[in-house]
N, C-alpha and C. Protein backbone atom coordinates (compact mmCIF):
# COMPACT_ATOMS: atom_id res chain seq x y z
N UNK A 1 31.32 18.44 48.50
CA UNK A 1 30.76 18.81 47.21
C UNK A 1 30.34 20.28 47.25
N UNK A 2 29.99 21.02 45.85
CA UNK A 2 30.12 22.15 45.83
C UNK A 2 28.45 22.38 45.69
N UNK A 3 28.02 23.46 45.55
CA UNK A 3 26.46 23.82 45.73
C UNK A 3 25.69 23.39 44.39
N UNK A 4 26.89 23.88 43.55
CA UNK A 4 26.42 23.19 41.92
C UNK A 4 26.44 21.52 41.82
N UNK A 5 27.51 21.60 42.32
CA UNK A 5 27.22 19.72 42.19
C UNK A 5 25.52 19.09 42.82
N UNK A 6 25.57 20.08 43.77
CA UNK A 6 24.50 19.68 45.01
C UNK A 6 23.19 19.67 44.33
N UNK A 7 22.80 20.84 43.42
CA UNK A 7 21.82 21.49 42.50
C UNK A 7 21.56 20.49 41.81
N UNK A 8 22.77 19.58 41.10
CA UNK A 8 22.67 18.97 40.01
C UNK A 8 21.88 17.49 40.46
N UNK A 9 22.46 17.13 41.35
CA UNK A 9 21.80 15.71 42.11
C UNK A 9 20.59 15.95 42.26
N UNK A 10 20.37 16.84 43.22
CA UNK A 10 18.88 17.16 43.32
C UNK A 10 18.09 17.53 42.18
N UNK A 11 18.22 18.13 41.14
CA UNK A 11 17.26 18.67 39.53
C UNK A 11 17.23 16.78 39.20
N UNK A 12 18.67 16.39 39.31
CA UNK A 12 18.70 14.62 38.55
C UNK A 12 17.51 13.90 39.78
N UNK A 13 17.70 13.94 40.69
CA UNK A 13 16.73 12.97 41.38
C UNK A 13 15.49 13.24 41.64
N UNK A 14 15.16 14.55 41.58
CA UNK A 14 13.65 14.94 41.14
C UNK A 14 12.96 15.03 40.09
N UNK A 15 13.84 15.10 38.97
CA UNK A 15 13.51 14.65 37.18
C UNK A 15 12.39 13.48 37.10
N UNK A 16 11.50 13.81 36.53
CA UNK A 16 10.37 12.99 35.99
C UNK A 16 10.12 12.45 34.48
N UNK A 17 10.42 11.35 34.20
CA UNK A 17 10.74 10.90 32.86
C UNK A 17 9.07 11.56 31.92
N UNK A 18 9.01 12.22 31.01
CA UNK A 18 7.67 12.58 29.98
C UNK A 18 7.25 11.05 29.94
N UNK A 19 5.76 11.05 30.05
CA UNK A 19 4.48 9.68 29.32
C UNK A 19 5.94 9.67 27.92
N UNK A 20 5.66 8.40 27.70
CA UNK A 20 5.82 8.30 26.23
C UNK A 20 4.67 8.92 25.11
N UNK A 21 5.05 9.38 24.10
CA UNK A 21 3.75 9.29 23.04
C UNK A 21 3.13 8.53 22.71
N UNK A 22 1.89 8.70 22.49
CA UNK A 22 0.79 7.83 21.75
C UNK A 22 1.27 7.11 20.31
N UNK A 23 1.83 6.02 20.15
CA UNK A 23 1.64 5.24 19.46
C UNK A 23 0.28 4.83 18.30
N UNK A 24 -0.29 5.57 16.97
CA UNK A 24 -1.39 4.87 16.68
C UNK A 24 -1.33 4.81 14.95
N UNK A 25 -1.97 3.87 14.42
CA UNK A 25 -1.53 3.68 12.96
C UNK A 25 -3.32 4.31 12.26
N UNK A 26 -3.25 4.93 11.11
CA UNK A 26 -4.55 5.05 11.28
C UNK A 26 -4.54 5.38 9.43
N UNK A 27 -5.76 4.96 8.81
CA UNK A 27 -6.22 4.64 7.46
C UNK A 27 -7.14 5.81 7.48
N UNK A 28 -6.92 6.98 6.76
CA UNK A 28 -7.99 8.30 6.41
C UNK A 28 -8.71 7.52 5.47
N UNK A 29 -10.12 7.87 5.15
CA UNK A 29 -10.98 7.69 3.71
C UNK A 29 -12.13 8.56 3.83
N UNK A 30 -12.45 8.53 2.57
CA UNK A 30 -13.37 9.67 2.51
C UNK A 30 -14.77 8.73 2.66
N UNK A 31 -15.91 9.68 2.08
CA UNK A 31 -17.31 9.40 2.68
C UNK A 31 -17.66 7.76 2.01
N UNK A 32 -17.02 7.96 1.23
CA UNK A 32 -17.88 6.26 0.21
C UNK A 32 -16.79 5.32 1.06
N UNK A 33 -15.90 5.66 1.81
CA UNK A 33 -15.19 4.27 2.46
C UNK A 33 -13.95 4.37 1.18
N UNK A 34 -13.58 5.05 0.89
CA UNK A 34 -12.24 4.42 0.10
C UNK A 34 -10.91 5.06 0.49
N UNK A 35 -10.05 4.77 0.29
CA UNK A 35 -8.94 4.81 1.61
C UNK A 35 -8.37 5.81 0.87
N UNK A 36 -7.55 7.00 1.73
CA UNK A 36 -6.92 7.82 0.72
C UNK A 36 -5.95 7.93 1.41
N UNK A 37 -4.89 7.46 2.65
CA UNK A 37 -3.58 7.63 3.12
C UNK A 37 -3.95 7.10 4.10
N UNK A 38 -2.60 6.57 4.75
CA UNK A 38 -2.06 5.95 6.15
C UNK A 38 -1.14 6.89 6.54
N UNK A 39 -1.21 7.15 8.01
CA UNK A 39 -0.61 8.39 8.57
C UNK A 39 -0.15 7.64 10.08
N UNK A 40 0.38 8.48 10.96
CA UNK A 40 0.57 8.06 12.60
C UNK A 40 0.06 9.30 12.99
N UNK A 41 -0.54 10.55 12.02
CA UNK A 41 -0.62 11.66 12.51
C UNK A 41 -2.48 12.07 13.13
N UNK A 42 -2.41 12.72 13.57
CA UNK A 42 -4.05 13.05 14.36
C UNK A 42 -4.21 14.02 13.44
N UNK A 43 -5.21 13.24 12.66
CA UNK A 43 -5.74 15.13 11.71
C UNK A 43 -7.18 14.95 11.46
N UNK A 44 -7.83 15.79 11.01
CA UNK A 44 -9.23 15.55 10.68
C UNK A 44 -9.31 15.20 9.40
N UNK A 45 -10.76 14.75 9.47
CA UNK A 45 -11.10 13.75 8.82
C UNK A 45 -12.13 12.29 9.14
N UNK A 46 -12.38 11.56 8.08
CA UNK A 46 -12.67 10.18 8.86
C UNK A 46 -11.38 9.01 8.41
N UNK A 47 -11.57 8.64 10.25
CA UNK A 47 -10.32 7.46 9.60
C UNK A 47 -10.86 6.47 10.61
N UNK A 48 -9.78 4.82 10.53
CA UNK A 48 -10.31 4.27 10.78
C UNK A 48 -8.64 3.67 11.83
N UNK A 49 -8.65 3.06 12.76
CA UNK A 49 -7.34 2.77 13.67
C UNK A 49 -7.08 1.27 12.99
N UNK A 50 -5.87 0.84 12.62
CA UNK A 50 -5.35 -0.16 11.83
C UNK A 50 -4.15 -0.64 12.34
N UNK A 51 -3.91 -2.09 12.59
CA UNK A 51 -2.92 -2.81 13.43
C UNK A 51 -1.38 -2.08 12.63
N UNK A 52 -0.01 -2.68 13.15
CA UNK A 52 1.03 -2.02 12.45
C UNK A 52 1.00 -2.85 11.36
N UNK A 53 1.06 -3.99 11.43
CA UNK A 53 1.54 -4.78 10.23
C UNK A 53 0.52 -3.95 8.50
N UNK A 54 -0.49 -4.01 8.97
CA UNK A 54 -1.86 -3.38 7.98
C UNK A 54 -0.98 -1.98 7.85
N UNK A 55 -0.75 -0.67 8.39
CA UNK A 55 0.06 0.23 8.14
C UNK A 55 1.42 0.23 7.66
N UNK A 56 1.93 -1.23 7.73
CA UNK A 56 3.40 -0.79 7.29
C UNK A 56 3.03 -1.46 5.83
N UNK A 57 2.51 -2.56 5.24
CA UNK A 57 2.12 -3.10 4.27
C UNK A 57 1.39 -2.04 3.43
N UNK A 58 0.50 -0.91 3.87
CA UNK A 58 0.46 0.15 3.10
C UNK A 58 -0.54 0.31 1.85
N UNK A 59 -1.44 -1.23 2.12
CA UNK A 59 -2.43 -1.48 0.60
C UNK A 59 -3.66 -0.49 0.92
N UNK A 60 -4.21 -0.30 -0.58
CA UNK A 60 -5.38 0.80 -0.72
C UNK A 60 -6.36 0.14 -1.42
N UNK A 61 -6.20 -1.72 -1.10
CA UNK A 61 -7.27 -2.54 -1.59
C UNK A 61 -8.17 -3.18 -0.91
N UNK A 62 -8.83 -1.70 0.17
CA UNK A 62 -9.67 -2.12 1.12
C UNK A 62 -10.68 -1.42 0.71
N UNK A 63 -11.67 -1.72 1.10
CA UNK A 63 -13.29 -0.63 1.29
C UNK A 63 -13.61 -0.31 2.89
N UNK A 64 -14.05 0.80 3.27
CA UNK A 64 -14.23 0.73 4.61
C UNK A 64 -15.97 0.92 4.66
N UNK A 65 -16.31 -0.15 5.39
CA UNK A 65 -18.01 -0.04 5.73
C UNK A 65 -17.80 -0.28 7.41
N UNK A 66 -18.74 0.62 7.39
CA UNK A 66 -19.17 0.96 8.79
C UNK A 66 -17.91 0.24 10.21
N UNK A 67 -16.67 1.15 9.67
CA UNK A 67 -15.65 1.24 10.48
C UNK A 67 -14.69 -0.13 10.14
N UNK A 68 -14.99 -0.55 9.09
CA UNK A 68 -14.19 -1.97 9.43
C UNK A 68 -14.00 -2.13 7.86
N UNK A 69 -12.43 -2.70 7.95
CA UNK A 69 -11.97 -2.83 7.00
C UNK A 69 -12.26 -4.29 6.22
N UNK A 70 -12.95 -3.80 4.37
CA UNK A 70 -13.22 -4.88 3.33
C UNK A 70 -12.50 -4.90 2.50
N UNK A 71 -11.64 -6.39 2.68
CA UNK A 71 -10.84 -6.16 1.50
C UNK A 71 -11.11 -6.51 -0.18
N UNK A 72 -10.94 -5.97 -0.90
CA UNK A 72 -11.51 -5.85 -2.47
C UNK A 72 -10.10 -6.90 -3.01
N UNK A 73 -10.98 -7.78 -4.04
CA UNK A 73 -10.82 -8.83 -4.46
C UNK A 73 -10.36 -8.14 -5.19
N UNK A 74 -8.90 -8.45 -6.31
CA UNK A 74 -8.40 -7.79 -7.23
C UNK A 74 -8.36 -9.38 -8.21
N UNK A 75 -8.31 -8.83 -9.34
CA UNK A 75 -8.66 -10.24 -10.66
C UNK A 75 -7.36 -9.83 -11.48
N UNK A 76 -6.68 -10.25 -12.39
CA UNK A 76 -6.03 -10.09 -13.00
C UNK A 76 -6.15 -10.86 -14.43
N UNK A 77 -6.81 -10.21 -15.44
CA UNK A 77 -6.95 -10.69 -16.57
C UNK A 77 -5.54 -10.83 -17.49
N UNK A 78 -5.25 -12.04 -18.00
CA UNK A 78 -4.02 -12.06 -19.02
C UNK A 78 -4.81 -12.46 -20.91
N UNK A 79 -4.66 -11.59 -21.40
CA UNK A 79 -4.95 -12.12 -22.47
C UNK A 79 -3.68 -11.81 -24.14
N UNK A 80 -3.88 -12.27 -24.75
CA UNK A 80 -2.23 -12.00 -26.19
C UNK A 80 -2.91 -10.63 -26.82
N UNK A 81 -1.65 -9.92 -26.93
CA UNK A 81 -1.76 -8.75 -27.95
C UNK A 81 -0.84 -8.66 -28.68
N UNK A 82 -0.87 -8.14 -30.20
CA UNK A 82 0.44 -8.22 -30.62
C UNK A 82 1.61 -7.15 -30.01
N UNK A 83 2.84 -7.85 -30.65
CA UNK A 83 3.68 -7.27 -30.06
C UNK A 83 5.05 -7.15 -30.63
N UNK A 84 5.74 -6.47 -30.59
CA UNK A 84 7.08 -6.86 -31.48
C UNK A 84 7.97 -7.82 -31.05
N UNK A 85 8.09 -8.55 -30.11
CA UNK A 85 8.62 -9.21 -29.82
C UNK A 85 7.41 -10.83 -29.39
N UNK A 86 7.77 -11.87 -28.97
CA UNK A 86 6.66 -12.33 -28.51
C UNK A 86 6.95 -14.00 -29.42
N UNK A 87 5.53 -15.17 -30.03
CA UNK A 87 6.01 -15.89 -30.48
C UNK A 87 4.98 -15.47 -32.41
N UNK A 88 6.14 -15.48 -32.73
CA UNK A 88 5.46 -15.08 -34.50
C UNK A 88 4.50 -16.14 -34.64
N UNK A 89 3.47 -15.90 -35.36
CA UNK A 89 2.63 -17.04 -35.65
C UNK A 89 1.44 -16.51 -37.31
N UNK A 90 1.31 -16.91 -37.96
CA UNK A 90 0.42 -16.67 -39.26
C UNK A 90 -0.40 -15.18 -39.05
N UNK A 91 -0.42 -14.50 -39.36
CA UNK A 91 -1.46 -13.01 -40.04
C UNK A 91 -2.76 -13.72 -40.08
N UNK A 92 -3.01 -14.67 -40.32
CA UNK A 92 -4.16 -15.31 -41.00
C UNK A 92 -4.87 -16.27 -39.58
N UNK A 93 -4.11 -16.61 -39.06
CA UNK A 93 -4.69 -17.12 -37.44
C UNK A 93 -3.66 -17.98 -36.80
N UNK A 94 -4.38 -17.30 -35.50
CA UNK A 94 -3.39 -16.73 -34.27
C UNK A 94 -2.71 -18.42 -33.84
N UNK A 95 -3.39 -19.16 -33.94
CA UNK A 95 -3.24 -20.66 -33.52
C UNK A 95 -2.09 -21.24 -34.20
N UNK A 96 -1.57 -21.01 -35.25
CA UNK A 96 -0.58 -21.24 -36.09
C UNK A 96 1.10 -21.01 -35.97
N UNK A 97 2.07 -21.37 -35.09
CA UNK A 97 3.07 -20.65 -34.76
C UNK A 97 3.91 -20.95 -36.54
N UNK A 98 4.56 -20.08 -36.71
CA UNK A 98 5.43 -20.15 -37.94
C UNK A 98 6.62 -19.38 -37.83
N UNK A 99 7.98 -19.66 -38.36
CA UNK A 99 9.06 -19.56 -38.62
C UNK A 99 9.42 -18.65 -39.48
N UNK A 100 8.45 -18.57 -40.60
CA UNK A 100 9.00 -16.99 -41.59
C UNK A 100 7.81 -16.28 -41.69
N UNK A 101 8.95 -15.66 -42.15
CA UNK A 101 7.71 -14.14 -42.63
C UNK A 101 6.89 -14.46 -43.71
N UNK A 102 5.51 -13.51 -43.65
CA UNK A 102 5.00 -12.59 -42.65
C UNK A 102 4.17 -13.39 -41.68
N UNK A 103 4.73 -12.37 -40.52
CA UNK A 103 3.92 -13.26 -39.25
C UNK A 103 3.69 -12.00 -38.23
N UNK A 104 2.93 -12.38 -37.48
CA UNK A 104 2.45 -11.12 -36.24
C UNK A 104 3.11 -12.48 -35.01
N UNK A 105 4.11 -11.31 -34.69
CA UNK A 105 4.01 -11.84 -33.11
C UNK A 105 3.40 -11.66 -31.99
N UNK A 106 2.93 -11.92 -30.99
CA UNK A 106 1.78 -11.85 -30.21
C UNK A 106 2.83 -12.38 -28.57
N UNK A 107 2.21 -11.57 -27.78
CA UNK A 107 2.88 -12.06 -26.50
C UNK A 107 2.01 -11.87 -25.26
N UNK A 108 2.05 -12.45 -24.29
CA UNK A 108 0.38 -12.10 -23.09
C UNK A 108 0.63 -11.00 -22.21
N UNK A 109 -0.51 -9.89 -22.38
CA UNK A 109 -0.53 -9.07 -21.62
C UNK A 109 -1.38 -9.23 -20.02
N UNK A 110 -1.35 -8.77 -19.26
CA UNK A 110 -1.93 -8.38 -17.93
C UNK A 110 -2.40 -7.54 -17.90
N UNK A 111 -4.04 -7.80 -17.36
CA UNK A 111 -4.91 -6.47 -16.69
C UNK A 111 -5.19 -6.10 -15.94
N UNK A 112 -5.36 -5.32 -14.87
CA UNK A 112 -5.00 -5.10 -13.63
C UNK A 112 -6.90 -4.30 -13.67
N UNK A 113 -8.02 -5.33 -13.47
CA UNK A 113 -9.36 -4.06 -13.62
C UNK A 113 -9.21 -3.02 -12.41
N UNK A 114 -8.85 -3.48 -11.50
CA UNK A 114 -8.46 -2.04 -9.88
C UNK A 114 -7.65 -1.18 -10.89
C-alpha cells in the first residue's frame, strides 16, 4: 500500500463519531402562562420542556402555572341564525317550519368562546 492509502486507514480508524445533538421539544409563554410557540430551538425566554407527542400535536389550549402544563376547557356553543340557506320556517316564529314564502331560513351556527 501506498502512504496515502496508509494516511487514510489511520485518519478512518482514529475518527471519533460527534455526541449526537440534544434532542428537546419546548413550549415558550409569556409571564401570565400563555403559550406563544413550540420550537426544538434554545432561545430566551420562559419556556416550559414538553413530551414529543404534546409538540407535534401543536395545541395553544394550555395555561402554564408554575411550570406545568393546564389544559383549558374549550365549550362550543351552537345556536340558529338566519341564513340564506338553512330550513325556511314563518317570519312570525321560529318554531314553525313552512313551505312558501315569506319565510326566514335559519341554520345552526358554532361558537368557538377561546
Amino acid at each position: 500500500m501506498n502512504e496515502t492509502t496508509n494516511n487514510f486507514w489511520e485518519a478512518f480508524n482514529n475518527w471519533e463519531l460527534p455526541p449526537p445533538p440534544l434532542v428537546f421539544f419546548r413550549l415558550y409563554h409569556n409571564e401570565q402562562g400563555r403559550p406563544l410557540f413550540y420550537t426544538m430551538e434554545d432561545l430566551p425566554g420562559n419556556y416550559i420542556e414538553v413530551d414529543r407527542e404534546t409538540y407535534l400535536i401543536g395545541s395553544m389550549n394550555f395555561k402554564i402555572v408554575n411550570n406545568t402544563l393546564i389544559a383549558i376547557q374549550t365549550q362550543h356553543f351552537t345556536k340558529l341564525v338566519p341564513s340564506n340557506t338553512g330550513t325556511p320556517c314563518s317570519p312570525q316564529d321560529v318554531c314553525v317550519v313552512v313551505d312558501s314564502t315569506p319565510n326566514t331560513k335559519w341554520s345552526l351556527k358554532t361558537n368557538d368562546p377561546n
